[in-house]
C-alpha atoms as a PDB file:
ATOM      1  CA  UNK A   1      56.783   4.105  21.985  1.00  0.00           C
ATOM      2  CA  UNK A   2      53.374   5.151  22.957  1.00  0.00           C
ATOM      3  CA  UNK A   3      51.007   4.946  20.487  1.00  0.00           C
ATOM      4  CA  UNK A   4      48.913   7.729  22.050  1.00  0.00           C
ATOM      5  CA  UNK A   5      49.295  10.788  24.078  1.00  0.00           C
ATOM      6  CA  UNK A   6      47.890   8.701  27.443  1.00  0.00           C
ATOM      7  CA  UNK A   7      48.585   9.129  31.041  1.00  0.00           C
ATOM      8  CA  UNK A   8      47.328   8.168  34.020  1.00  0.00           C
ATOM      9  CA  UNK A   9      47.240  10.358  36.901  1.00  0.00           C
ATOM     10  CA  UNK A  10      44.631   9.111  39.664  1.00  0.00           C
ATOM     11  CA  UNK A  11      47.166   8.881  42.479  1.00  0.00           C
ATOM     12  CA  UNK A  12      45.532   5.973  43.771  1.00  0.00           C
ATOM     13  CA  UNK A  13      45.850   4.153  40.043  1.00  0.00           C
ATOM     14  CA  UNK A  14      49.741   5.304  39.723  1.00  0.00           C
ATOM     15  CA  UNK A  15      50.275   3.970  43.247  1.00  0.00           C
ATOM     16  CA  UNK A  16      48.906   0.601  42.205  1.00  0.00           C
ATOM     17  CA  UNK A  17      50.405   0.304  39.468  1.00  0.00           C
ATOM     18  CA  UNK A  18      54.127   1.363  40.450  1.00  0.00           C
ATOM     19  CA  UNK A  19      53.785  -1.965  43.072  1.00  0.00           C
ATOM     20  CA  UNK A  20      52.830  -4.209  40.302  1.00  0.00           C
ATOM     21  CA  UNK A  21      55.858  -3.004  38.116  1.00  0.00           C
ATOM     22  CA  UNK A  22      57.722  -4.165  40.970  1.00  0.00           C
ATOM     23  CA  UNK A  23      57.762  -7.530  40.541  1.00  0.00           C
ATOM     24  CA  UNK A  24      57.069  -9.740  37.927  1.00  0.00           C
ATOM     25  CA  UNK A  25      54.380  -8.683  35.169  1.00  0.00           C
ATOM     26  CA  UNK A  26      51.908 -10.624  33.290  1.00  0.00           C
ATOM     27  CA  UNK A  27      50.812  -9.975  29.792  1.00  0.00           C
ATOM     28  CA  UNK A  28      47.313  -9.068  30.934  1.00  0.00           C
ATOM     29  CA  UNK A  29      48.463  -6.632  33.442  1.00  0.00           C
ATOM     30  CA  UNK A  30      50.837  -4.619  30.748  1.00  0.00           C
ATOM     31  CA  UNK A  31      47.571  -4.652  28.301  1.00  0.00           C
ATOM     32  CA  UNK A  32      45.373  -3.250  30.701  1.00  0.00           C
ATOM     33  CA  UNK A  33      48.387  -1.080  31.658  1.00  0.00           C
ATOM     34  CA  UNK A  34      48.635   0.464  28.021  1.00  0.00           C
ATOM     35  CA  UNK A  35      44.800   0.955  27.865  1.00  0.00           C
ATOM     36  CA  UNK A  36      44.850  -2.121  24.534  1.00  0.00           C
ATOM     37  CA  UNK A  37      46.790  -0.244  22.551  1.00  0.00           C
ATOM     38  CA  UNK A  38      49.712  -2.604  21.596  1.00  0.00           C
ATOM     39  CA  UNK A  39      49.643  -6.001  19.461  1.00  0.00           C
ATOM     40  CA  UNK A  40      49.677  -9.678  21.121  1.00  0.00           C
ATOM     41  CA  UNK A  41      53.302  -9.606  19.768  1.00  0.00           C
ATOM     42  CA  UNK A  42      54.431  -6.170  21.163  1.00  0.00           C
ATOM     43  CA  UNK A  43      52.962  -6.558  24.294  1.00  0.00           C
ATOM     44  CA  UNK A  44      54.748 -10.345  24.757  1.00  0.00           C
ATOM     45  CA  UNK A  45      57.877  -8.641  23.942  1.00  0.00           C
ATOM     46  CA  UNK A  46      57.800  -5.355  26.523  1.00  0.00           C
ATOM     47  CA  UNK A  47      56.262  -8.207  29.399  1.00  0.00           C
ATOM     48  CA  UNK A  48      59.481  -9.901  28.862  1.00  0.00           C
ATOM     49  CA  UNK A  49      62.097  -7.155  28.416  1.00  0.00           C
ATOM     50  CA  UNK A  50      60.170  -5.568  31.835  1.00  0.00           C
ATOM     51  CA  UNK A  51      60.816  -8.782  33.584  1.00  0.00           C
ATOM     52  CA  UNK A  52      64.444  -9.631  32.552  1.00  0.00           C
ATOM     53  CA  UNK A  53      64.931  -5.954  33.863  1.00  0.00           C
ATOM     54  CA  UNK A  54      63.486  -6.377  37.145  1.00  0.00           C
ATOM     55  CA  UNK A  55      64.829  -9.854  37.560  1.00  0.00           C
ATOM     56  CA  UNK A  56      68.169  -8.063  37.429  1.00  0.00           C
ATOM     57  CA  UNK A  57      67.299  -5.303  39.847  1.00  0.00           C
ATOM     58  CA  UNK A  58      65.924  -8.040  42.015  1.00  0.00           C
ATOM     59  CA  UNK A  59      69.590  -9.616  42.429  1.00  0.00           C
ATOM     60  CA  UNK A  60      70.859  -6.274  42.998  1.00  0.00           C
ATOM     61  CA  UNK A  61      68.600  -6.272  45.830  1.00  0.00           C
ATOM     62  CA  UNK A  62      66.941  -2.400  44.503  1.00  0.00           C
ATOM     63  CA  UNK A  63      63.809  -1.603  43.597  1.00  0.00           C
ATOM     64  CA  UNK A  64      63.105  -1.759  39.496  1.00  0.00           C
ATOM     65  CA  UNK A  65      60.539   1.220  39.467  1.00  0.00           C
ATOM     66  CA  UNK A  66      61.029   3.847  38.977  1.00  0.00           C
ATOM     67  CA  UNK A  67      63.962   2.950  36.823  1.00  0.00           C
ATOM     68  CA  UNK A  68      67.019   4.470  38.826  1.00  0.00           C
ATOM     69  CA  UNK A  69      69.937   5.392  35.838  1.00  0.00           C
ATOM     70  CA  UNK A  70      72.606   3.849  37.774  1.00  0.00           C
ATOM     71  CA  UNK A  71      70.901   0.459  37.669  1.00  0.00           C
ATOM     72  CA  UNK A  72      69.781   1.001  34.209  1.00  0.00           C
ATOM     73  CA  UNK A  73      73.639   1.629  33.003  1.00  0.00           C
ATOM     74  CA  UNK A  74      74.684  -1.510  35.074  1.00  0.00           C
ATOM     75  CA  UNK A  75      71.826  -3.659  33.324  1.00  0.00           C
ATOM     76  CA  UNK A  76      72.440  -2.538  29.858  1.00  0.00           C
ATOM     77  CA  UNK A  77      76.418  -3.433  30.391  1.00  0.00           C
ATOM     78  CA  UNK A  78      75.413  -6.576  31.340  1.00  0.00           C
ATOM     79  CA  UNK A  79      73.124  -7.997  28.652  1.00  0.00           C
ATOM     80  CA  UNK A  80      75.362  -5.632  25.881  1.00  0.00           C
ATOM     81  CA  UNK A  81      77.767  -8.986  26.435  1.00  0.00           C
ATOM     82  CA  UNK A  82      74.822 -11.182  24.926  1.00  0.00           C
ATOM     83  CA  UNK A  83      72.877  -9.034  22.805  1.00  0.00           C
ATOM     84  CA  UNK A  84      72.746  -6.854  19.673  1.00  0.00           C
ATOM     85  CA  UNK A  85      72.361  -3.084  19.898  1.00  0.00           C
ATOM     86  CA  UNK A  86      68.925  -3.411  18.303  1.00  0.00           C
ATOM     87  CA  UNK A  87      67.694  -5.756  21.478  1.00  0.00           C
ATOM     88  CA  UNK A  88      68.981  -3.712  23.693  1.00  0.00           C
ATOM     89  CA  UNK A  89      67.480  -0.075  22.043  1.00  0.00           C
ATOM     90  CA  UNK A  90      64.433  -2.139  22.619  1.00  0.00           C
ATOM     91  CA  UNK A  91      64.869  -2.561  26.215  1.00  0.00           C
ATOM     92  CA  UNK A  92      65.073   1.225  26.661  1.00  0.00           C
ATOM     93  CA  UNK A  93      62.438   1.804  24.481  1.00  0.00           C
ATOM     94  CA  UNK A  94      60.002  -0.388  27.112  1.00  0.00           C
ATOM     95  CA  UNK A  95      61.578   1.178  29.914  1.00  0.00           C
ATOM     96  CA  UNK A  96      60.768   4.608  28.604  1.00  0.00           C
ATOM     97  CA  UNK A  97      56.788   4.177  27.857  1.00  0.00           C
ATOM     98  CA  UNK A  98      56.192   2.381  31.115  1.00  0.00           C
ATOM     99  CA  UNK A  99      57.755   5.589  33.081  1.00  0.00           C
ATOM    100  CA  UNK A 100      55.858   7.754  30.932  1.00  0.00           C
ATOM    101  CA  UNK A 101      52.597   5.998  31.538  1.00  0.00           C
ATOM    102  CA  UNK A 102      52.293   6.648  35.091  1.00  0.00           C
ATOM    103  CA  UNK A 103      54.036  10.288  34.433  1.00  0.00           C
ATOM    104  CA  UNK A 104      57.706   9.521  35.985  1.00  0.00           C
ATOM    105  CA  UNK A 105      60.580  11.027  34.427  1.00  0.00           C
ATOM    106  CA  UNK A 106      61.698   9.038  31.916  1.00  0.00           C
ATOM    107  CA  UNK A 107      65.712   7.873  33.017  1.00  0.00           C
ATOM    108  CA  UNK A 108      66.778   6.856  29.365  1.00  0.00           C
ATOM    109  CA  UNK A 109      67.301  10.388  29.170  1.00  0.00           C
ATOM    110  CA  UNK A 110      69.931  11.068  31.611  1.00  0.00           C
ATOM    111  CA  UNK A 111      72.925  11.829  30.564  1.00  0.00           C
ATOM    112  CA  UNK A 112      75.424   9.115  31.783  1.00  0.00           C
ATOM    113  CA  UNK A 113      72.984   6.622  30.103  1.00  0.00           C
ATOM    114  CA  UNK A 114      72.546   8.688  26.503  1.00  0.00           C
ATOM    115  CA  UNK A 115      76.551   8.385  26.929  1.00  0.00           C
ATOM    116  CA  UNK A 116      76.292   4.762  27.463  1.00  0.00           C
ATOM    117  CA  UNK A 117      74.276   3.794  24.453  1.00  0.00           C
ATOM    118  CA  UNK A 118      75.898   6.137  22.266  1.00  0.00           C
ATOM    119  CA  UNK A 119      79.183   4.034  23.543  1.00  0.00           C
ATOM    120  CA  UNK A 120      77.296   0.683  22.890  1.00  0.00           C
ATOM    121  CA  UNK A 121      76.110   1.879  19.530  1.00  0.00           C
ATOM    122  CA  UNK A 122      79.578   2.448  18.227  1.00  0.00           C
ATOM    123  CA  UNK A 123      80.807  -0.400  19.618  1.00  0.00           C
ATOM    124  CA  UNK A 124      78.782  -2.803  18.692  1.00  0.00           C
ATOM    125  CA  UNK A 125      78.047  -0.997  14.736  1.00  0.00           C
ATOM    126  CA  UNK A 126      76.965  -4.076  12.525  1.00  0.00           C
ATOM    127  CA  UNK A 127      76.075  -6.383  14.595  1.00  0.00           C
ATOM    128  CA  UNK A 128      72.520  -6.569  13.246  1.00  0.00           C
ATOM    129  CA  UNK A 129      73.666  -7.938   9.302  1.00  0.00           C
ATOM    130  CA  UNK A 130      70.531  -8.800   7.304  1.00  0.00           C
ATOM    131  CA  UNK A 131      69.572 -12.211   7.368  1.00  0.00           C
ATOM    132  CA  UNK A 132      70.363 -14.260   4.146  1.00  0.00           C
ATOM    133  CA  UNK A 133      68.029 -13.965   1.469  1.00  0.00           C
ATOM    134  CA  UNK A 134      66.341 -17.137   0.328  1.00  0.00           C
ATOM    135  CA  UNK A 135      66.608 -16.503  -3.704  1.00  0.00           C
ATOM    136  CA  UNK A 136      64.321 -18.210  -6.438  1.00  0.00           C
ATOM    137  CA  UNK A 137      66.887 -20.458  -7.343  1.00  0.00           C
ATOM    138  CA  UNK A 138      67.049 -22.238  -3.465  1.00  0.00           C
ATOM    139  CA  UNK A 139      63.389 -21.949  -3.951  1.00  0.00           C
ATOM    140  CA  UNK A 140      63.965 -24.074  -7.066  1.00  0.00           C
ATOM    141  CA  UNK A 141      66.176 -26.524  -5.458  1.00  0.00           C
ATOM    142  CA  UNK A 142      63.755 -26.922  -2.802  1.00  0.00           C
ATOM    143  CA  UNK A 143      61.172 -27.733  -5.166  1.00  0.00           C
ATOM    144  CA  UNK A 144      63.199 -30.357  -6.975  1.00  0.00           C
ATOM    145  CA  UNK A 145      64.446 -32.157  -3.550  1.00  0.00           C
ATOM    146  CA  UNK A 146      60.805 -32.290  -1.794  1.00  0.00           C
ATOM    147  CA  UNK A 147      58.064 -31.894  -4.730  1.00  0.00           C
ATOM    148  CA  UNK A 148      58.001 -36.236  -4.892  1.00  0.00           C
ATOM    149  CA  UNK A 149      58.225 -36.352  -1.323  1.00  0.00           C
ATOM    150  CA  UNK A 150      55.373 -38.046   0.638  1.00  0.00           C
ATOM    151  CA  UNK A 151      55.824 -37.332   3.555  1.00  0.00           C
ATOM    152  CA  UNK A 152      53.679 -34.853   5.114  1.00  0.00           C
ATOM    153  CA  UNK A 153      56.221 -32.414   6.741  1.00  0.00           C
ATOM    154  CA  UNK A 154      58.512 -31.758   3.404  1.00  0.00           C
ATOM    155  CA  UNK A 155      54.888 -31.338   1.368  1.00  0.00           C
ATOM    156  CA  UNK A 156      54.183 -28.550   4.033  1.00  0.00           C
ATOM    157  CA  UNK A 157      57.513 -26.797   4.548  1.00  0.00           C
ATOM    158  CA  UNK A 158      57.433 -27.011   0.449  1.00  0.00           C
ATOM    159  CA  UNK A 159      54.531 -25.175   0.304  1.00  0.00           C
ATOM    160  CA  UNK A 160      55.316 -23.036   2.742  1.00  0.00           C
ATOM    161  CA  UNK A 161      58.322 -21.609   1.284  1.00  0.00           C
ATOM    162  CA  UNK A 162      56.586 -21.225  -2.561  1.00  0.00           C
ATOM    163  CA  UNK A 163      54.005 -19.168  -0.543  1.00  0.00           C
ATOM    164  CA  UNK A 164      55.851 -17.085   1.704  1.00  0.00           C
ATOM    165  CA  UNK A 165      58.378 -16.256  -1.695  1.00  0.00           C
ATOM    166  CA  UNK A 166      55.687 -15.383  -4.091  1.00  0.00           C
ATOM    167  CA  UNK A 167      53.057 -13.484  -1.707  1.00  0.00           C
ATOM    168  CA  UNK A 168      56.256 -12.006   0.512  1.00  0.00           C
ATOM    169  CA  UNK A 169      54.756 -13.141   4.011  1.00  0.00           C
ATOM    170  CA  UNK A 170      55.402 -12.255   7.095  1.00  0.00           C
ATOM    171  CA  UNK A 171      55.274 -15.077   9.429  1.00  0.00           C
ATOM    172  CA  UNK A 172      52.468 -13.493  11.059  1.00  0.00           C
ATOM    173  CA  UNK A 173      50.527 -13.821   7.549  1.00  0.00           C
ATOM    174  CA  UNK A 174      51.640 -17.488   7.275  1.00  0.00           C
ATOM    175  CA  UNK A 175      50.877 -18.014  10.956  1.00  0.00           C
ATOM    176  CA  UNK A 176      46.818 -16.645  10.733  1.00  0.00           C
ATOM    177  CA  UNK A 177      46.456 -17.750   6.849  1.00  0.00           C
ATOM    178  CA  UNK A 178      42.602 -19.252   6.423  1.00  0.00           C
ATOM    179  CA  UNK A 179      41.654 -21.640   4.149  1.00  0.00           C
ATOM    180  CA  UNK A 180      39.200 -19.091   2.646  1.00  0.00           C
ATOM    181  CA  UNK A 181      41.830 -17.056   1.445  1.00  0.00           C
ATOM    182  CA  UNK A 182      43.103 -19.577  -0.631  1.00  0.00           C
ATOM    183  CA  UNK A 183      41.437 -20.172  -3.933  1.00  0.00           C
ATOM    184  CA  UNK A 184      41.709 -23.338  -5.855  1.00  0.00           C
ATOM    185  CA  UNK A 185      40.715 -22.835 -10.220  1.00  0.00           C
ATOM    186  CA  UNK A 186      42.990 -26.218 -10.546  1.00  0.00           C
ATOM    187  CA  UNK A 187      45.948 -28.166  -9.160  1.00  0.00           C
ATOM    188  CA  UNK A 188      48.324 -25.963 -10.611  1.00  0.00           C
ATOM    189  CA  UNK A 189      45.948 -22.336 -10.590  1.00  0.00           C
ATOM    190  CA  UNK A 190      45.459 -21.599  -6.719  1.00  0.00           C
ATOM    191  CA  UNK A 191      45.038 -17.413  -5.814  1.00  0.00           C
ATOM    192  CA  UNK A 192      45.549 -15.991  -2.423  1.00  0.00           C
ATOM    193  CA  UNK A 193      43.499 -13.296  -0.685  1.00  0.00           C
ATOM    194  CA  UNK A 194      45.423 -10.990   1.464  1.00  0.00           C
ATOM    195  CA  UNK A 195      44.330  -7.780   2.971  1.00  0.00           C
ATOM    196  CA  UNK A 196      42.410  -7.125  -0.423  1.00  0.00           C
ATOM    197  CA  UNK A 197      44.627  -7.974  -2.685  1.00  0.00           C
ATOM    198  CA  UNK A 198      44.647 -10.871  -4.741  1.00  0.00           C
ATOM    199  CA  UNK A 199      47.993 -13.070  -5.768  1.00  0.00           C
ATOM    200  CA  UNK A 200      48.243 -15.386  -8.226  1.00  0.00           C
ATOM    201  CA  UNK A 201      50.553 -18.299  -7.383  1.00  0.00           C
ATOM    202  CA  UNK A 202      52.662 -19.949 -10.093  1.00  0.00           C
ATOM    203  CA  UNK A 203      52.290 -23.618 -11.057  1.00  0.00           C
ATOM    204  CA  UNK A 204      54.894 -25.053  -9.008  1.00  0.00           C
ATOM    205  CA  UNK A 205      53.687 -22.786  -5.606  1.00  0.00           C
ATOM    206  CA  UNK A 206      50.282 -23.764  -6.736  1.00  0.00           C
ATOM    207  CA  UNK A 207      51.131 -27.325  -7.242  1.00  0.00           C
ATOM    208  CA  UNK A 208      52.743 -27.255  -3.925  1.00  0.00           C
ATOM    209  CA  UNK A 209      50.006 -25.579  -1.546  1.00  0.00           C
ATOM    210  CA  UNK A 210      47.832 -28.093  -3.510  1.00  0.00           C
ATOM    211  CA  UNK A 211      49.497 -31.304  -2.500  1.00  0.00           C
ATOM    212  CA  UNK A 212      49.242 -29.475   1.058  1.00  0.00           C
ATOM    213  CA  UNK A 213      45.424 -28.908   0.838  1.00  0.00           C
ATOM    214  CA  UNK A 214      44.852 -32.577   0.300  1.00  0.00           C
ATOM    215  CA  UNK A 215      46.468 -33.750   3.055  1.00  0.00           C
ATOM    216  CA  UNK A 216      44.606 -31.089   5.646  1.00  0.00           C
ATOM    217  CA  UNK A 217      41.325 -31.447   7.211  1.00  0.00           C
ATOM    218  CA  UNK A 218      39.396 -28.220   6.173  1.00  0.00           C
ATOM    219  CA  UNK A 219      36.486 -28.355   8.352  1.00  0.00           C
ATOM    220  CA  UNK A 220      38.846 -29.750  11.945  1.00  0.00           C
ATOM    221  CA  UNK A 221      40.639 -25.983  11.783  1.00  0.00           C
ATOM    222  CA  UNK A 222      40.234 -22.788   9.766  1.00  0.00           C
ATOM    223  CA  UNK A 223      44.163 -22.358   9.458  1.00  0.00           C
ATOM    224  CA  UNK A 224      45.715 -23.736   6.444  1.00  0.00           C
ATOM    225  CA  UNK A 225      49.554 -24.662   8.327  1.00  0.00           C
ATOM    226  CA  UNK A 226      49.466 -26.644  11.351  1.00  0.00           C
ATOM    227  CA  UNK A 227      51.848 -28.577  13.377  1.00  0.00           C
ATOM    228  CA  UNK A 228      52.739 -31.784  12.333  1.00  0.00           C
ATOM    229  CA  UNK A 229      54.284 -34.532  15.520  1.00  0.00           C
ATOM    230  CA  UNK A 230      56.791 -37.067  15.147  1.00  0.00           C
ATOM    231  CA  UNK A 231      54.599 -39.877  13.288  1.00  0.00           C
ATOM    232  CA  UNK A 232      53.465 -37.183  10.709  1.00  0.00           C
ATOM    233  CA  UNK A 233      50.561 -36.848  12.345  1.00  0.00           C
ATOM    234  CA  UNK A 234      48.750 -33.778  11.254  1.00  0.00           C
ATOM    235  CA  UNK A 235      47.185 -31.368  14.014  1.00  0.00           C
ATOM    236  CA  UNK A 236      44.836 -28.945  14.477  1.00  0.00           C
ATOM    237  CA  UNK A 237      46.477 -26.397  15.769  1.00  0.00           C
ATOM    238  CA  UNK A 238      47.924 -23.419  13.762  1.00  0.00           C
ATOM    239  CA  UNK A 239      51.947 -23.416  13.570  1.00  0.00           C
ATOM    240  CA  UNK A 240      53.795 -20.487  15.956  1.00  0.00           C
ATOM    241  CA  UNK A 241      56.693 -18.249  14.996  1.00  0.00           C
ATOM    242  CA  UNK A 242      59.240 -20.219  16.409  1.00  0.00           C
ATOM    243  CA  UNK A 243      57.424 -23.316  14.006  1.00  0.00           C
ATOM    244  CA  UNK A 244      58.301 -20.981  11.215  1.00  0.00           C
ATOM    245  CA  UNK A 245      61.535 -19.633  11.646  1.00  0.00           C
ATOM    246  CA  UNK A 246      62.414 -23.227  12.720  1.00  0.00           C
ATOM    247  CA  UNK A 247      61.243 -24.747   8.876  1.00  0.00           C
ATOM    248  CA  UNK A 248      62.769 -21.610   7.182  1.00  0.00           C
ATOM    249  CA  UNK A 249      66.043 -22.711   9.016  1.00  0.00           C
ATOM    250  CA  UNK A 250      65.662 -25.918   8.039  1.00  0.00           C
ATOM    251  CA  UNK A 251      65.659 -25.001   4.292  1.00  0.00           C
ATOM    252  CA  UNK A 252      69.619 -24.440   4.403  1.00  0.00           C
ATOM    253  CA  UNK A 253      69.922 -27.471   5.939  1.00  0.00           C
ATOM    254  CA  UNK A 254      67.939 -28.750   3.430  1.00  0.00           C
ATOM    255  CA  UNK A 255      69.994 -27.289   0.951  1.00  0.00           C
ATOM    256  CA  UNK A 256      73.454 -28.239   2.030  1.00  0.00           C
ATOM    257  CA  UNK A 257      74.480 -24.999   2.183  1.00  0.00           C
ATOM    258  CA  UNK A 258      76.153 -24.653   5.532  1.00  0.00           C
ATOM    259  CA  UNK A 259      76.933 -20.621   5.361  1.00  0.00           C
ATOM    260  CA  UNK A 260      73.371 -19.909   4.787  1.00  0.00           C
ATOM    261  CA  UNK A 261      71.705 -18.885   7.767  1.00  0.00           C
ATOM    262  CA  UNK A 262      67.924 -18.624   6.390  1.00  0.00           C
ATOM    263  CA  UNK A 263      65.368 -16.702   9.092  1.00  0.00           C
ATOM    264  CA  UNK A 264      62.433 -15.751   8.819  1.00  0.00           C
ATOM    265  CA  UNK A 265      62.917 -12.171   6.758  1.00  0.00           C
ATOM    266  CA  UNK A 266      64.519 -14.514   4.505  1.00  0.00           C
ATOM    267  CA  UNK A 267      61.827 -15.264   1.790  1.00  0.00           C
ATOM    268  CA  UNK A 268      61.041 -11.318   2.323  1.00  0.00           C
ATOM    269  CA  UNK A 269      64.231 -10.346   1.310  1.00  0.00           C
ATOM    270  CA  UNK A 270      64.977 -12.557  -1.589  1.00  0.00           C
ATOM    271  CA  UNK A 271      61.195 -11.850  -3.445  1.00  0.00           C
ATOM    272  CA  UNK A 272      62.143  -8.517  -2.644  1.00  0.00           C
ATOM    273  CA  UNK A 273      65.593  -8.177  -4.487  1.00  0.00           C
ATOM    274  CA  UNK A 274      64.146 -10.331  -7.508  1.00  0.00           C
ATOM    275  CA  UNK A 275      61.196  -7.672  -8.345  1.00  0.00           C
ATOM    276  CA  UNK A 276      63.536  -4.736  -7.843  1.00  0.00           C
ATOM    277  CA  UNK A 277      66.182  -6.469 -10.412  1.00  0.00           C
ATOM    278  CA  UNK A 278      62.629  -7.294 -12.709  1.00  0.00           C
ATOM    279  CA  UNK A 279      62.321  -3.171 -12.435  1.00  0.00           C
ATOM    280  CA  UNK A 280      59.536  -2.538 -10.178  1.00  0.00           C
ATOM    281  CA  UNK A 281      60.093   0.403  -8.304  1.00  0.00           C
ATOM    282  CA  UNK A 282      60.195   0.505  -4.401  1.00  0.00           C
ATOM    283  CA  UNK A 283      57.116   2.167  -3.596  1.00  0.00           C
ATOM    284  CA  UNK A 284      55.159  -0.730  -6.547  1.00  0.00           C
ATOM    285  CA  UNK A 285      57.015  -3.389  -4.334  1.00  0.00           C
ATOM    286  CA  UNK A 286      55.780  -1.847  -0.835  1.00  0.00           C
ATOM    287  CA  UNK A 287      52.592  -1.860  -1.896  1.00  0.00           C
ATOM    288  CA  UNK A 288      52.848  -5.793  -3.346  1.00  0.00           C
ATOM    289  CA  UNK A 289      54.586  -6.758   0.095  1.00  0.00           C
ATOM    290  CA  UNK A 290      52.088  -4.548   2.296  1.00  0.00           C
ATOM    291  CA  UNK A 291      54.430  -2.613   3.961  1.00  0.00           C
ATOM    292  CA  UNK A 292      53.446   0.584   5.572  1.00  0.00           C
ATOM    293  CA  UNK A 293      56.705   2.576   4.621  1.00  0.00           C
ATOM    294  CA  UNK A 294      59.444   1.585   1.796  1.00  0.00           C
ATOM    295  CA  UNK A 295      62.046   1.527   4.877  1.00  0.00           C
ATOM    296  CA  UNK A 296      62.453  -2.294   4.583  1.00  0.00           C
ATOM    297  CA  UNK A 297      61.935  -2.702   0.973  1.00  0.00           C
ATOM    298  CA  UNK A 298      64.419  -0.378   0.397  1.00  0.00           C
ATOM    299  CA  UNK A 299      66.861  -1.745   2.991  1.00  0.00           C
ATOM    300  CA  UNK A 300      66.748  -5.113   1.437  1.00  0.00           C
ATOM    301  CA  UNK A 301      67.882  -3.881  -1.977  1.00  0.00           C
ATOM    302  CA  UNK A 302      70.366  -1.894  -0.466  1.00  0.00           C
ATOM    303  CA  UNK A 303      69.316   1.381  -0.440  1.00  0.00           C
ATOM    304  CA  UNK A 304      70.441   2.067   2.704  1.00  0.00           C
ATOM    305  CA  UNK A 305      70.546   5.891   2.709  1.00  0.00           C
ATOM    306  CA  UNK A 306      66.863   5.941   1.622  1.00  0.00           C
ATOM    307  CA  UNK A 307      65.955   3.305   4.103  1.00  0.00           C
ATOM    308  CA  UNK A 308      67.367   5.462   6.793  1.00  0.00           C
ATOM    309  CA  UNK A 309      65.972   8.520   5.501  1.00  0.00           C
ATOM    310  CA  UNK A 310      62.526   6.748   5.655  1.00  0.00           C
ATOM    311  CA  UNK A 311      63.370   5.481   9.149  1.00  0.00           C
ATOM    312  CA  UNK A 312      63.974   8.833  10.231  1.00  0.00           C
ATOM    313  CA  UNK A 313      60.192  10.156   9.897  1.00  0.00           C
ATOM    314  CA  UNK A 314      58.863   7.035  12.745  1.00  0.00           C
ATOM    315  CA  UNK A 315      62.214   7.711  15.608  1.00  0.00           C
ATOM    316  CA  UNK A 316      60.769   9.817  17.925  1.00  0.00           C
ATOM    317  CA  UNK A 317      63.322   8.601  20.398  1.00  0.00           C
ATOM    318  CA  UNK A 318      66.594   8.888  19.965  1.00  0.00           C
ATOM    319  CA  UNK A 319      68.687   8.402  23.703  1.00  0.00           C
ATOM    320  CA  UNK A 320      71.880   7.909  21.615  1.00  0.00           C
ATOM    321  CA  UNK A 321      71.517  11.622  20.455  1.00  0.00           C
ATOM    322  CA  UNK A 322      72.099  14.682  22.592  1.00  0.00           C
END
């Protein structure tokens, strides 16, 4: 939702802007468009709900903005058949802020479409199951399957799970991790800066982002994981999300474990159900896993009514609700 009370209302501006929402958007245009207020992230995932939406108002030859309810219902029926109820709450939510931008009523709201996602909610309840948790002892296995390995993609991935299990990364951290952050006392004593706080790894994580640290040029790129091609080659340039979900995958595989579907929450949620069965308390492990609310922490334990009653104070939209 809109991060700030703006609106535009030069008629000129609006008039401009309603044409470019029209057709295809770039990224640029929806930053500019929401006066800088969203993430890189956020702002590639509104650009490319915007444009799947007018890409299907474009087939049914009528214009995308504004947003006419009919289309909207027809459009969330449609992609309903391919995606989870989350994805498509998303969708509304984009559709909603870029209406309210430019001061049009906003069509979520009209009744025939609350009905329709309160419909789609229901029917499609539990469709978003938590990913599986990647535990300490996969993290063990891991480390006793690729710890002798020499091969440069197995000593990354290796140290890439130990890290993102003991400092409970987001792949965003992994993605933009410096080599400054990292500290080395000894091969198997390395400490990692993040946001202030400092983590101490154990000897087998720090063992493993050592063997790593050899193998990386230091002064060719400031990020610690990079891409790696087919010949083991080791690049310069920093590894993308789909990198990293991609190697957390892999650890299943890895594994053997077929039923395991491993994502990138996974590490999250395992570190995060081993300190709350050590006894820290939620709020202790928000703070150690730098999340802004306990919502996730305590969905990932299981606390699901808390988690919900902690969701509750950041849903200022709810079109499911009349």
């Amino acid at each position: 939702m809109l991060k700030k009370p703006i609106l535009i209302t030069k008629k000129t501006i609006i008039e401009n802007y309603t044409k470019q929402l029209c057709a295809f958007i770039h990224k640029e245009q929806l930053d500019e468009l929401t006066q800088h207020q969203y993430s890189n992230s956020s702002l590639l995932a509104m650009t490319k709900d915007w444009n799947l939406f007018v890409e299907f108002c474009q087939n049914q030859h009528v214009a995308p903005y504004p947003a006419s309810p009919d289309m909207i219902r027809l459009f969330l029926e449609k992609e309903s058949r391919i995606r989870k109820f989350s994805t498509l709450r998303r969708y509304t939510v984009t559709i909603t802020v870029l209406h309210k931008l430019l001061g049009y009523p906003d069509p979520i709201t009209n009744h025939q479409v609350r009905l329709h996602l309160m419909s789609l909610r229901t029917e499609k309840k539990g469709d978003n199951s938590q990913a599986d948790a990647l535990g300490r002892e996969h993290l063990e296995q891991l480390d006793t399957k690729l710890s002798t390995s020499k091969e440069a993609k197995d000593i990354r991935d290796l140290a890439i799970y130990h890290l993102m299990f003991e400092c409970i990364l987001k792949r965003v951290e992994l993605r933009e991790l410096r080599v400054e952050q990292l500290t080395f006392h000894s091969d198997s004593e390395v400490r990692v800066e993040l946001r202030g706080n400092d983590y101490q790894l154990s000897p087998p994580a720090s063992e493993a982002v050592h063997r790593w640290y050899q193998l990386i040029d230091i002064h060719a790129s400031p990020y610690v994981f990079r891409s790696i091609d087919r010949h083991q080659n080791i690049g310069i340039e920093k590894l993308n999300d789909s990198s990293i979900y991609r190697i957390l995958r892999g650890a299943g595989e890895r594994l053997g474990i077929a039923h395991l579907k491993f994502s990138g929450q996974s590490t999250r949620i395992g570190a995060t159900q081993e300190l709350y069965q050590q006894g820290m308390k939620i709020k202790e492990i928000q703070s150690f896993g730098r999340w802004q609310s306990p919502v996730m922490p305590s969905q990932y334990v299981g606390k699901h009514r808390q988690a919900e009653i902690g969701m509750q104070q950041f849903k200022s939209f709810k079109p499911w609700k009349s």
